[in-house]
PDB file of N, CA and C in Angstrom:
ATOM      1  N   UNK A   1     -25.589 -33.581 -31.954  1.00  0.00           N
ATOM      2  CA  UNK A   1     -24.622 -34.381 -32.668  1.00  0.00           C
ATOM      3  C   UNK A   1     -24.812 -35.834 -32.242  1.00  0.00           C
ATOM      4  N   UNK A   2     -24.931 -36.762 -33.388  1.00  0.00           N
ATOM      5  CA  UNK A   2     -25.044 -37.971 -33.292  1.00  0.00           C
ATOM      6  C   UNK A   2     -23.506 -38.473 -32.212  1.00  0.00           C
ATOM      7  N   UNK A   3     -24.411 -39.957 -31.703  1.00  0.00           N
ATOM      8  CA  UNK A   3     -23.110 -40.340 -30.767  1.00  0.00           C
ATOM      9  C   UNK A   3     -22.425 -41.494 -32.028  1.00  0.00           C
ATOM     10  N   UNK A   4     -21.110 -40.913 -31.703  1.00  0.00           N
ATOM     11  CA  UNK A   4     -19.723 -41.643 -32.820  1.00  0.00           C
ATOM     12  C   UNK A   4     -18.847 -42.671 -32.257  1.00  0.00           C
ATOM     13  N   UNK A   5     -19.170 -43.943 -32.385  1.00  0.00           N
ATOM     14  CA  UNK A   5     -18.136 -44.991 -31.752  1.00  0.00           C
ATOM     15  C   UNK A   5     -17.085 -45.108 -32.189  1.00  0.00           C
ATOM     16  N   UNK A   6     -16.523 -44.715 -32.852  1.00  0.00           N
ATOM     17  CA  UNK A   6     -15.049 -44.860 -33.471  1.00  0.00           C
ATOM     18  C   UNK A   6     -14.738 -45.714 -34.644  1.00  0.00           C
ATOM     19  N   UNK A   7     -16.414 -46.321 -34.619  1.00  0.00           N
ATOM     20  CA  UNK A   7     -16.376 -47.500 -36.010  1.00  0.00           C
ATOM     21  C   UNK A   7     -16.535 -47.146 -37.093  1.00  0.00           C
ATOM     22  N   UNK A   8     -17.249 -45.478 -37.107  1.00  0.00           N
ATOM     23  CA  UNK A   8     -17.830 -45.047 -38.163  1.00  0.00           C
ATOM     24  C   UNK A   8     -16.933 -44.566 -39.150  1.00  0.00           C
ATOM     25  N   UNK A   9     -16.810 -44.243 -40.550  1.00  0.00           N
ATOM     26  CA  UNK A   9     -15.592 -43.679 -41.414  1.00  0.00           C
ATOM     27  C   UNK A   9     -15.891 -42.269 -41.631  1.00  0.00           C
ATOM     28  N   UNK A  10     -17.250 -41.205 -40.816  1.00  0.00           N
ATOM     29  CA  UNK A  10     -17.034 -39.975 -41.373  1.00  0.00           C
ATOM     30  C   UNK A  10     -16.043 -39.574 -40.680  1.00  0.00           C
ATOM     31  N   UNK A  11     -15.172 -38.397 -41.681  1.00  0.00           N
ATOM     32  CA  UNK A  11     -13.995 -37.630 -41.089  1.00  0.00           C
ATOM     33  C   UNK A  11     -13.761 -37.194 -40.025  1.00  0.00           C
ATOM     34  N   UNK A  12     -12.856 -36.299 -39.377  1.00  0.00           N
ATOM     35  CA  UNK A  12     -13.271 -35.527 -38.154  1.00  0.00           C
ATOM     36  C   UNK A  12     -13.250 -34.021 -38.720  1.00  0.00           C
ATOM     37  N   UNK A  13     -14.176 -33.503 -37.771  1.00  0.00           N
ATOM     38  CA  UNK A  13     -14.476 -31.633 -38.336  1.00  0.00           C
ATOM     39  C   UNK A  13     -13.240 -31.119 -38.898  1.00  0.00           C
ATOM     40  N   UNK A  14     -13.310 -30.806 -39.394  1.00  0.00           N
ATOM     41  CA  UNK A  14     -11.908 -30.066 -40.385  1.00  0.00           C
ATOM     42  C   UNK A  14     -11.324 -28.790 -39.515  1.00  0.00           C
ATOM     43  N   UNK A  15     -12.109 -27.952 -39.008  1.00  0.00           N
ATOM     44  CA  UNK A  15     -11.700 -26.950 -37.887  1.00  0.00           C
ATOM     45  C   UNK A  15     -11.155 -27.862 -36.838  1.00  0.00           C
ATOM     46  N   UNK A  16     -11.266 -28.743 -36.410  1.00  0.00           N
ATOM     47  CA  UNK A  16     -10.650 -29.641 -35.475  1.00  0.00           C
ATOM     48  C   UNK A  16      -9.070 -29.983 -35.623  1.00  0.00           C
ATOM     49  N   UNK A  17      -8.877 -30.473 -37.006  1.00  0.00           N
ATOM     50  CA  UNK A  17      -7.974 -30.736 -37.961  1.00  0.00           C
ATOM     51  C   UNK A  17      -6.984 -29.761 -38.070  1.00  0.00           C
ATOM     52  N   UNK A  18      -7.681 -28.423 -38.690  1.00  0.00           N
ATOM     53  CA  UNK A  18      -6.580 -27.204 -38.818  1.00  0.00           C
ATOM     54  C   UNK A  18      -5.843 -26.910 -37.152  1.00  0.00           C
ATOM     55  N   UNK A  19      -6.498 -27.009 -36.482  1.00  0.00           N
ATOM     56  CA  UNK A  19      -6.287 -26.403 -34.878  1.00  0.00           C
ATOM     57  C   UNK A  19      -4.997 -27.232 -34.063  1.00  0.00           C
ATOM     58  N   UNK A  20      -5.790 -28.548 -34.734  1.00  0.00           N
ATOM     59  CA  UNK A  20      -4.241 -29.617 -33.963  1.00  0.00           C
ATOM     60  C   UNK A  20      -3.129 -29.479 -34.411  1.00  0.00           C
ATOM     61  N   UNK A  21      -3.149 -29.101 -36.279  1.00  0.00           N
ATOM     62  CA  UNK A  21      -1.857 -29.055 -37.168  1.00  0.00           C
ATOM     63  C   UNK A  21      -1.509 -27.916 -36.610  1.00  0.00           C
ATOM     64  N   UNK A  22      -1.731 -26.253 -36.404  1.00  0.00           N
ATOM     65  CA  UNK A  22      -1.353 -25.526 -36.040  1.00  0.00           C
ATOM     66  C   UNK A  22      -0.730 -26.149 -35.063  1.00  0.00           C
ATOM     67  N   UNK A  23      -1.367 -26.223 -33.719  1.00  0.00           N
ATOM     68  CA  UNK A  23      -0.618 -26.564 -32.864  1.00  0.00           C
ATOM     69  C   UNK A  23       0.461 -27.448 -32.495  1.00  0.00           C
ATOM     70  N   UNK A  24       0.651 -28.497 -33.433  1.00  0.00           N
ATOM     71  CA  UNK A  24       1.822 -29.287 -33.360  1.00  0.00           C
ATOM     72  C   UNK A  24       2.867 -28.525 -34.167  1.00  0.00           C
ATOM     73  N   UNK A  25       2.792 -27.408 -34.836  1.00  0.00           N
ATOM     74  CA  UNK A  25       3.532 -26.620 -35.865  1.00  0.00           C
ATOM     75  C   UNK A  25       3.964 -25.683 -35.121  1.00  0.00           C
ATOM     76  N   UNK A  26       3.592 -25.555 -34.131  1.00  0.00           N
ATOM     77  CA  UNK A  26       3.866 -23.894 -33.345  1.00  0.00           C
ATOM     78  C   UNK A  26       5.011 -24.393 -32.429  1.00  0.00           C
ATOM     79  N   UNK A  27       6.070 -23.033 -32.929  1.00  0.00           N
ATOM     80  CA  UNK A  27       7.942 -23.064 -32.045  1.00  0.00           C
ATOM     81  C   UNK A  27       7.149 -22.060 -31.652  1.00  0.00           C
ATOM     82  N   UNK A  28       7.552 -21.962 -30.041  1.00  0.00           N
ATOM     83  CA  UNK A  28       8.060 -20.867 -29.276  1.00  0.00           C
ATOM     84  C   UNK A  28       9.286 -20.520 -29.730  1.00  0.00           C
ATOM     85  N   UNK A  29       9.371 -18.982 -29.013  1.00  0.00           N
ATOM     86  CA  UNK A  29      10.865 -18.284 -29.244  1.00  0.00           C
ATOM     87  C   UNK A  29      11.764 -18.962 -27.994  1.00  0.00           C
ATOM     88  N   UNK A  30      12.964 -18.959 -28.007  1.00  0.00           N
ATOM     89  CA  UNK A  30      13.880 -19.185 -27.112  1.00  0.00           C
ATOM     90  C   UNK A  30      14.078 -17.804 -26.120  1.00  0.00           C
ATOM     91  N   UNK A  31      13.721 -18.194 -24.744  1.00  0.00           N
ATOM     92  CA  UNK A  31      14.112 -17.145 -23.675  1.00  0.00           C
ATOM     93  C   UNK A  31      15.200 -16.846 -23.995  1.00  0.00           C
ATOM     94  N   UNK A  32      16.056 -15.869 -23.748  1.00  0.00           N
ATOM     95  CA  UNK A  32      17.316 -15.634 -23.377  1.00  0.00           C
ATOM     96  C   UNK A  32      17.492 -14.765 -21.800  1.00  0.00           C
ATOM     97  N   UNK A  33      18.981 -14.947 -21.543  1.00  0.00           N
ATOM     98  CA  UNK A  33      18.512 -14.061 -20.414  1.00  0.00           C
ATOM     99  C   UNK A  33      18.922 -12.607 -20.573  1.00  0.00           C
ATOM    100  N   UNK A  34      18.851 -12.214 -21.779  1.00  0.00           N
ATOM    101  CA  UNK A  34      19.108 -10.417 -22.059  1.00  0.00           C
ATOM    102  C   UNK A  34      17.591  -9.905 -22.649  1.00  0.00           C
ATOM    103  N   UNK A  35      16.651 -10.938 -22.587  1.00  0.00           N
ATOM    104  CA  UNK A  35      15.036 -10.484 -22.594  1.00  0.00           C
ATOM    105  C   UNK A  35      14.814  -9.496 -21.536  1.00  0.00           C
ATOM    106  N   UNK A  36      14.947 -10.073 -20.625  1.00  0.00           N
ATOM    107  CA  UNK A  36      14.467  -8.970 -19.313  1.00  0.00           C
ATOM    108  C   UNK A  36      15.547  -7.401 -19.083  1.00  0.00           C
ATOM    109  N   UNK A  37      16.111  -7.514 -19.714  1.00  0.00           N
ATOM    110  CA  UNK A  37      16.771  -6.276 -19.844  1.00  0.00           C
ATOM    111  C   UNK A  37      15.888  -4.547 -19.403  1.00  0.00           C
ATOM    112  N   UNK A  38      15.295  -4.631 -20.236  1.00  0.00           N
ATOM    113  CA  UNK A  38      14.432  -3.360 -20.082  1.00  0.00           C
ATOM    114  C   UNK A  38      13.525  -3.628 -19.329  1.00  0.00           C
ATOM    115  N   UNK A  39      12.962  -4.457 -19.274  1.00  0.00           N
ATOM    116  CA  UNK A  39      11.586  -4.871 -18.226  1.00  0.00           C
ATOM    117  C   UNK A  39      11.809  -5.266 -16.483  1.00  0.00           C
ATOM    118  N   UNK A  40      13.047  -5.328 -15.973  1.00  0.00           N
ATOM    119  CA  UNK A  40      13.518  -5.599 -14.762  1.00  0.00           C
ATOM    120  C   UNK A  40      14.891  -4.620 -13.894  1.00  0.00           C
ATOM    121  N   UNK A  41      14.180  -4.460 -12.766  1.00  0.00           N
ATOM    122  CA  UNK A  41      15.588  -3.202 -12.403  1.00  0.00           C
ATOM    123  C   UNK A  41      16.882  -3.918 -11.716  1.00  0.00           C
ATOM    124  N   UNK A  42      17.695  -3.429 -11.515  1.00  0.00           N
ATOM    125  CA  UNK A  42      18.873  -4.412 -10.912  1.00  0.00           C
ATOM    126  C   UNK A  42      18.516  -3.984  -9.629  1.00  0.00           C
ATOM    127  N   UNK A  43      18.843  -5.284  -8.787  1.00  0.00           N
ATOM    128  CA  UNK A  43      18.673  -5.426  -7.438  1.00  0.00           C
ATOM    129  C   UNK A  43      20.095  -4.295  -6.808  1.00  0.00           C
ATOM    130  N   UNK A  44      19.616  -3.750  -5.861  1.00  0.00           N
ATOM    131  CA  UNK A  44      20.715  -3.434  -4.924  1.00  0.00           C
ATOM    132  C   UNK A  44      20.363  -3.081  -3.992  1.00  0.00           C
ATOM    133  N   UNK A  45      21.126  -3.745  -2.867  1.00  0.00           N
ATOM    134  CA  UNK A  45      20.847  -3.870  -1.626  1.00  0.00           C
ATOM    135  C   UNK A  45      20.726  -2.335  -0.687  1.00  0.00           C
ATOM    136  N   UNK A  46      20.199  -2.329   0.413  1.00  0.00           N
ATOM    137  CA  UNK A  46      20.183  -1.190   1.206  1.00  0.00           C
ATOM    138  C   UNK A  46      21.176  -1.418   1.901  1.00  0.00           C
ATOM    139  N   UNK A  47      21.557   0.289   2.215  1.00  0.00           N
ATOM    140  CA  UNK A  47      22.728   0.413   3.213  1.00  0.00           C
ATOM    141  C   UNK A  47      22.281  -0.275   4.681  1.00  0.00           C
ATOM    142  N   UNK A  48      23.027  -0.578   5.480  1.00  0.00           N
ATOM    143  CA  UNK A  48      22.563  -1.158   6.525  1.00  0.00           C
ATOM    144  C   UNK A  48      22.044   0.236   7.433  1.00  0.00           C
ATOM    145  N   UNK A  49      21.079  -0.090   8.627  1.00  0.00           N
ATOM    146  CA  UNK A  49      20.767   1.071   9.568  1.00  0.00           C
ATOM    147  C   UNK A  49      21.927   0.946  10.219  1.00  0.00           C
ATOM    148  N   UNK A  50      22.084   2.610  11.228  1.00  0.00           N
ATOM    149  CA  UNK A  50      23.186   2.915  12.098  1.00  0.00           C
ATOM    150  C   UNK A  50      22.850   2.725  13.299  1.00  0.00           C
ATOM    151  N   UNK A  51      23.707   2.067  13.801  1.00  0.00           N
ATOM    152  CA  UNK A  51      23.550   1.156  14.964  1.00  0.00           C
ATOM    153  C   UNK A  51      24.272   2.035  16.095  1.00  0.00           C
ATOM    154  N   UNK A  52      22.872   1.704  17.032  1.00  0.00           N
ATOM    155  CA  UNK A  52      22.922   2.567  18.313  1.00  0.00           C
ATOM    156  C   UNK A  52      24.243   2.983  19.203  1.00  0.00           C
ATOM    157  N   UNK A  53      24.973   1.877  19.020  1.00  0.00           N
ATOM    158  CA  UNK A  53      26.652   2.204  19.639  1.00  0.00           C
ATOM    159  C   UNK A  53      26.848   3.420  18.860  1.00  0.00           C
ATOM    160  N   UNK A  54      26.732   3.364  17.238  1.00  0.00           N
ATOM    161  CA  UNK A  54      27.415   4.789  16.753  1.00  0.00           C
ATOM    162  C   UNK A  54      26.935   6.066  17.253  1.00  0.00           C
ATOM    163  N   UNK A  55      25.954   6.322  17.683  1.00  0.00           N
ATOM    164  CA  UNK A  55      25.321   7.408  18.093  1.00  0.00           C
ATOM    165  C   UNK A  55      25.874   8.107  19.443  1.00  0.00           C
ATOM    166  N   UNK A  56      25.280   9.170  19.770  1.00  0.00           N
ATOM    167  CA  UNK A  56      26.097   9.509  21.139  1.00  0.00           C
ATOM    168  C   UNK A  56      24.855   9.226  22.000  1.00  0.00           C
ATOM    169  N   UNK A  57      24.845   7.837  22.727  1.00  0.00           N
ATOM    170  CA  UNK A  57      23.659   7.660  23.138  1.00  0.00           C
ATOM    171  C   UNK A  57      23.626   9.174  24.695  1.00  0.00           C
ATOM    172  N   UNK A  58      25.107   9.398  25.256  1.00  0.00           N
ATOM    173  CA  UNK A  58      24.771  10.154  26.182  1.00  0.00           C
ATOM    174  C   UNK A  58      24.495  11.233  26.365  1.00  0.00           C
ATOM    175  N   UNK A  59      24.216  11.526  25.015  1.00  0.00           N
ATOM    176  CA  UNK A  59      24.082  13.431  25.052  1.00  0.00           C
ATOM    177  C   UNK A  59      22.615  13.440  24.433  1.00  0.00           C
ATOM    178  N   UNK A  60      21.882  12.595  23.748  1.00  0.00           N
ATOM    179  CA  UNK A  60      20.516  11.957  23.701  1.00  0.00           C
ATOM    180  C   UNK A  60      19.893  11.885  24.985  1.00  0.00           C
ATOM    181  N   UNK A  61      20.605  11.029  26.020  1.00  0.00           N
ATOM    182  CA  UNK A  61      19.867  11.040  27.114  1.00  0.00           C
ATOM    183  C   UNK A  61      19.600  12.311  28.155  1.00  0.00           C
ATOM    184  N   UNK A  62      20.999  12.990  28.244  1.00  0.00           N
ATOM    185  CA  UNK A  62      20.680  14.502  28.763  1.00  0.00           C
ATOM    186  C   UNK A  62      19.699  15.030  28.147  1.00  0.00           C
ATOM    187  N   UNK A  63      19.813  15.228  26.754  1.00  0.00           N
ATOM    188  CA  UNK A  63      18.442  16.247  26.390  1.00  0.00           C
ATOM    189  C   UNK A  63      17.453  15.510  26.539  1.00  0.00           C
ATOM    190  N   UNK A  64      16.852  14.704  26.891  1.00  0.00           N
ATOM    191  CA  UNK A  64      15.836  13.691  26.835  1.00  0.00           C
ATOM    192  C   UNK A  64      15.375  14.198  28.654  1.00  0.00           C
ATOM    193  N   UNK A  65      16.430  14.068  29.430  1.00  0.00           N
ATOM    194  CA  UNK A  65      16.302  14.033  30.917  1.00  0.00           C
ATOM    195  C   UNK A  65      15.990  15.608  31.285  1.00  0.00           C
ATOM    196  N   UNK A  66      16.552  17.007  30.143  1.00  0.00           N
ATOM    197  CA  UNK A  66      16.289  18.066  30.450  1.00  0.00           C
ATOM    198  C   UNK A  66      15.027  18.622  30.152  1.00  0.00           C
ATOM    199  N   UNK A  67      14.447  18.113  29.265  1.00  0.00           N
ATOM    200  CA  UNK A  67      13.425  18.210  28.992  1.00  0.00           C
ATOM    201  C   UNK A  67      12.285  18.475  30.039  1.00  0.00           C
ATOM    202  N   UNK A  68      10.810  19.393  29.287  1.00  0.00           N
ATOM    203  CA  UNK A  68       9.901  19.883  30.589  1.00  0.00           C
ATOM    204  C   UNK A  68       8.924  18.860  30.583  1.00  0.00           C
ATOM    205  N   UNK A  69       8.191  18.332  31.248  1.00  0.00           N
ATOM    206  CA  UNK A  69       7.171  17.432  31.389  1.00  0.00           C
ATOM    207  C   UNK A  69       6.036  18.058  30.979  1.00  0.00           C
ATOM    208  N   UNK A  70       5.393  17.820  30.442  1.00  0.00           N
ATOM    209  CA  UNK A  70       3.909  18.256  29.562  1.00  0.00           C
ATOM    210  C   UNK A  70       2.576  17.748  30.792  1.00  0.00           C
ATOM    211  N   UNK A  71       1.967  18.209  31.146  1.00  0.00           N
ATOM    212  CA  UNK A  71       0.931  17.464  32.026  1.00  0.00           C
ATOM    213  C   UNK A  71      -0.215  18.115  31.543  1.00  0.00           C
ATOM    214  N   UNK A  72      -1.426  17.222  30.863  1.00  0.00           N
ATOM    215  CA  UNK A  72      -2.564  18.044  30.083  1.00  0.00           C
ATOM    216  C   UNK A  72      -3.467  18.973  31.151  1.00  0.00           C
ATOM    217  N   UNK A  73      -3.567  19.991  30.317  1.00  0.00           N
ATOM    218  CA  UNK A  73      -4.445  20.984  31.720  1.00  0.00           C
ATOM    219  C   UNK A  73      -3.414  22.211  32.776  1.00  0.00           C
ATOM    220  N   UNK A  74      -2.083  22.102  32.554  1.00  0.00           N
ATOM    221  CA  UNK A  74      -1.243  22.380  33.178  1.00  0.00           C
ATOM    222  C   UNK A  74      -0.273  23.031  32.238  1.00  0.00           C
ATOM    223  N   UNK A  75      -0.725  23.116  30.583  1.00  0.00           N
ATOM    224  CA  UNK A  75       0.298  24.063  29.953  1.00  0.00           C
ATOM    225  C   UNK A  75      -0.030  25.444  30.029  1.00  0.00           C
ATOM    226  N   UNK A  76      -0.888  26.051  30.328  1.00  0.00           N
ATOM    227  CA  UNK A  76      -0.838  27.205  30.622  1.00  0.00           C
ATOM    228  C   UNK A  76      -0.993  28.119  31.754  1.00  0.00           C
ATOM    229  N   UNK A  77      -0.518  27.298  32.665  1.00  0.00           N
ATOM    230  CA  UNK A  77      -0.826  27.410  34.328  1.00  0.00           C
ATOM    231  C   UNK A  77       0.795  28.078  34.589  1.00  0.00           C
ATOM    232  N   UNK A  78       1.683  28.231  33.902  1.00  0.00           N
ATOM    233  CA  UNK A  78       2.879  29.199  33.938  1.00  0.00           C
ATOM    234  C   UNK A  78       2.988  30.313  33.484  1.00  0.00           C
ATOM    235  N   UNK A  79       2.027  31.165  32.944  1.00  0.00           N
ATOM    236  CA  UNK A  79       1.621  32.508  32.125  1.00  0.00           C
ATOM    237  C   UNK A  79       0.995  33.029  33.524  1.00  0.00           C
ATOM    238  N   UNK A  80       0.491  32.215  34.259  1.00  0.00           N
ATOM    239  CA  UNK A  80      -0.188  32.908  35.658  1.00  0.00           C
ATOM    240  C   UNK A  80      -1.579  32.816  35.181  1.00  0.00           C
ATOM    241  N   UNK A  81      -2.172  32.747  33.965  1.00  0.00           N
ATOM    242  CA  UNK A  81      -3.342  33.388  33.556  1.00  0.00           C
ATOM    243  C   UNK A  81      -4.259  31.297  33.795  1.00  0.00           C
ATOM    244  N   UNK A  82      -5.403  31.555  34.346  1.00  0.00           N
ATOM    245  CA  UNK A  82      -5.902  30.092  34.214  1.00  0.00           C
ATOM    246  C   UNK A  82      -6.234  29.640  32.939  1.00  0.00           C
ATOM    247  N   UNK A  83      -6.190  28.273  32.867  1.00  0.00           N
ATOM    248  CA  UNK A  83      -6.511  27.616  31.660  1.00  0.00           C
ATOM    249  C   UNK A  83      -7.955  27.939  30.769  1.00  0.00           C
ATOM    250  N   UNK A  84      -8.045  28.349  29.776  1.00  0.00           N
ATOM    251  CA  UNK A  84      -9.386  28.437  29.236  1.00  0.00           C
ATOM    252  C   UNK A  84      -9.937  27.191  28.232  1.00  0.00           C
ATOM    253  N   UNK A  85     -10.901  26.407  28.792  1.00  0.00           N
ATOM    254  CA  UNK A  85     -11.261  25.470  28.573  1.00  0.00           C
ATOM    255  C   UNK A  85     -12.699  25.914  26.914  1.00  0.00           C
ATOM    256  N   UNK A  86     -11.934  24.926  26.082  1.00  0.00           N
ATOM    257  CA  UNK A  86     -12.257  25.288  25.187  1.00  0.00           C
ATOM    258  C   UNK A  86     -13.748  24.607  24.458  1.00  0.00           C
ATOM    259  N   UNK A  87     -14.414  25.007  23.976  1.00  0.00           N
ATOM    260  CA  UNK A  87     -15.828  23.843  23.656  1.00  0.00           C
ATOM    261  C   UNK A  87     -15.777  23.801  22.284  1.00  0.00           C
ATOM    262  N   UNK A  88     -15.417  22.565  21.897  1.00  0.00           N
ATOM    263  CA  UNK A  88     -15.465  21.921  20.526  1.00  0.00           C
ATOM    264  C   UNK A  88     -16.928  21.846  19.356  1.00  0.00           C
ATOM    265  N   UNK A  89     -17.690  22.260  20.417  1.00  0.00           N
ATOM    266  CA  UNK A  89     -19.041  21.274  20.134  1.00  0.00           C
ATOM    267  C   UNK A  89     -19.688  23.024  19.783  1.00  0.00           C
ATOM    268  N   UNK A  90     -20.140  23.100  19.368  1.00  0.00           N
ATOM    269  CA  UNK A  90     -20.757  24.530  19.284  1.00  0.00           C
ATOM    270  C   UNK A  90     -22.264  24.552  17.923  1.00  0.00           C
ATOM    271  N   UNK A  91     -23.237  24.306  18.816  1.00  0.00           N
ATOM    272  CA  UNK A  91     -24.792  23.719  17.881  1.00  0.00           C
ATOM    273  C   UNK A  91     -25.002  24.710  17.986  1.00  0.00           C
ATOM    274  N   UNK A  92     -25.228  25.348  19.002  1.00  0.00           N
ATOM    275  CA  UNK A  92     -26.509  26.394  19.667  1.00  0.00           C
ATOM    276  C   UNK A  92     -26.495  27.339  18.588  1.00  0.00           C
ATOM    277  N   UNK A  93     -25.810  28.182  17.985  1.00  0.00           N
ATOM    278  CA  UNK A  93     -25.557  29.291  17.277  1.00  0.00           C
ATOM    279  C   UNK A  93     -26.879  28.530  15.597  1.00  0.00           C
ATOM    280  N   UNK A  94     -26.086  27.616  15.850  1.00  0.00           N
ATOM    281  CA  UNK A  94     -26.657  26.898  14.441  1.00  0.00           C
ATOM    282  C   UNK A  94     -28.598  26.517  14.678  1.00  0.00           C
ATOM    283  N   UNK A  95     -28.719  25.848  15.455  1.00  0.00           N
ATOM    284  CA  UNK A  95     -29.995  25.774  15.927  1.00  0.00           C
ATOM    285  C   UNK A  95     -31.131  27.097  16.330  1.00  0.00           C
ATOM    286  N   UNK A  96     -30.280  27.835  16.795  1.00  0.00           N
ATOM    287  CA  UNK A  96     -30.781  29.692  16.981  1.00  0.00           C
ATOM    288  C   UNK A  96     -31.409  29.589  15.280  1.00  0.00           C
ATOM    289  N   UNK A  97     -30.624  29.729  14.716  1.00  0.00           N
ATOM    290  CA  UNK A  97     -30.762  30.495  13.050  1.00  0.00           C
ATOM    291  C   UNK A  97     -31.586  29.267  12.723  1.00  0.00           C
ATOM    292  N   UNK A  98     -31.945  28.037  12.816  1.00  0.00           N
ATOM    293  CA  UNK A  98     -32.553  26.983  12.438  1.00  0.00           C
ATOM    294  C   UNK A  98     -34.289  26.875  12.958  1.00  0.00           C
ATOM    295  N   UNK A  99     -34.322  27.554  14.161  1.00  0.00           N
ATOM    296  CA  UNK A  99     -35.650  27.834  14.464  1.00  0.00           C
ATOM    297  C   UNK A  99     -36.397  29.227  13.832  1.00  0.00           C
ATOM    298  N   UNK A 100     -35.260  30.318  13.831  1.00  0.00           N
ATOM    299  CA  UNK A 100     -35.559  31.515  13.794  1.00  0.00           C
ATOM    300  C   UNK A 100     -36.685  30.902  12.101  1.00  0.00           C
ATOM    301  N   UNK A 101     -35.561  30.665  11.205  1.00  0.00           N
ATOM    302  CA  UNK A 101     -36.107  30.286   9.769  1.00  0.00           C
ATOM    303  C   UNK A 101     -37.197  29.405   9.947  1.00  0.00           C
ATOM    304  N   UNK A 102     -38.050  28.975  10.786  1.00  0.00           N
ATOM    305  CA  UNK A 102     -39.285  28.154  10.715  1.00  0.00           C
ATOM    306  C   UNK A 102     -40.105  28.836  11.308  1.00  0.00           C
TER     307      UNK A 102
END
């Protein structure tokens, strides 16, 4: 496109033309505030949490204090019977059958 100094008398593009008139022609709708009606939930607040005074903090702490102590290695050392230590890891079985097949 040729360069246009503003001196010249051809028109301007006519698609140019239609686009601006539209746009100086175009109303928006008016918001209201009963738009959001269906599209927004009503706020409501949460109950507050119950606060530790309400509770019976001292009958919490007895069962808390009666309680048995857990010590790992030592839960089954009260059956009399010793602990059987367990192996997570278990290849060998798999590797057996993995050679056998070659």
């Amino acid at each position: 496109m040729p360069f246009q100094d503003g001196l010249s008398s051809s028109p301007p593009p006519f698609d140019r033309d239609m686009y601006l008139r539209e746009l100086k022609s175009y109303k928006p709708t008016p918001i209201k505030a009963s738009d959001a009606e269906g599209h927004v939930q009503k706020f409501v607040a949460p109950k507050p949490p119950q606060s530790p005074e309400e509770s019976d903090i001292a009958k919490d702490l007895q069962a808390y204090e009666q309680q048995q102590v857990e010590i790992e290695g030592q839960a089954n050392t009260s059956s009399g019977a010793p602990a059987v230590e367990q192996d997570w890891l278990e290849e060998e079985e798999e590797d057996e059958a993995a050679q056998a097949h070659h």
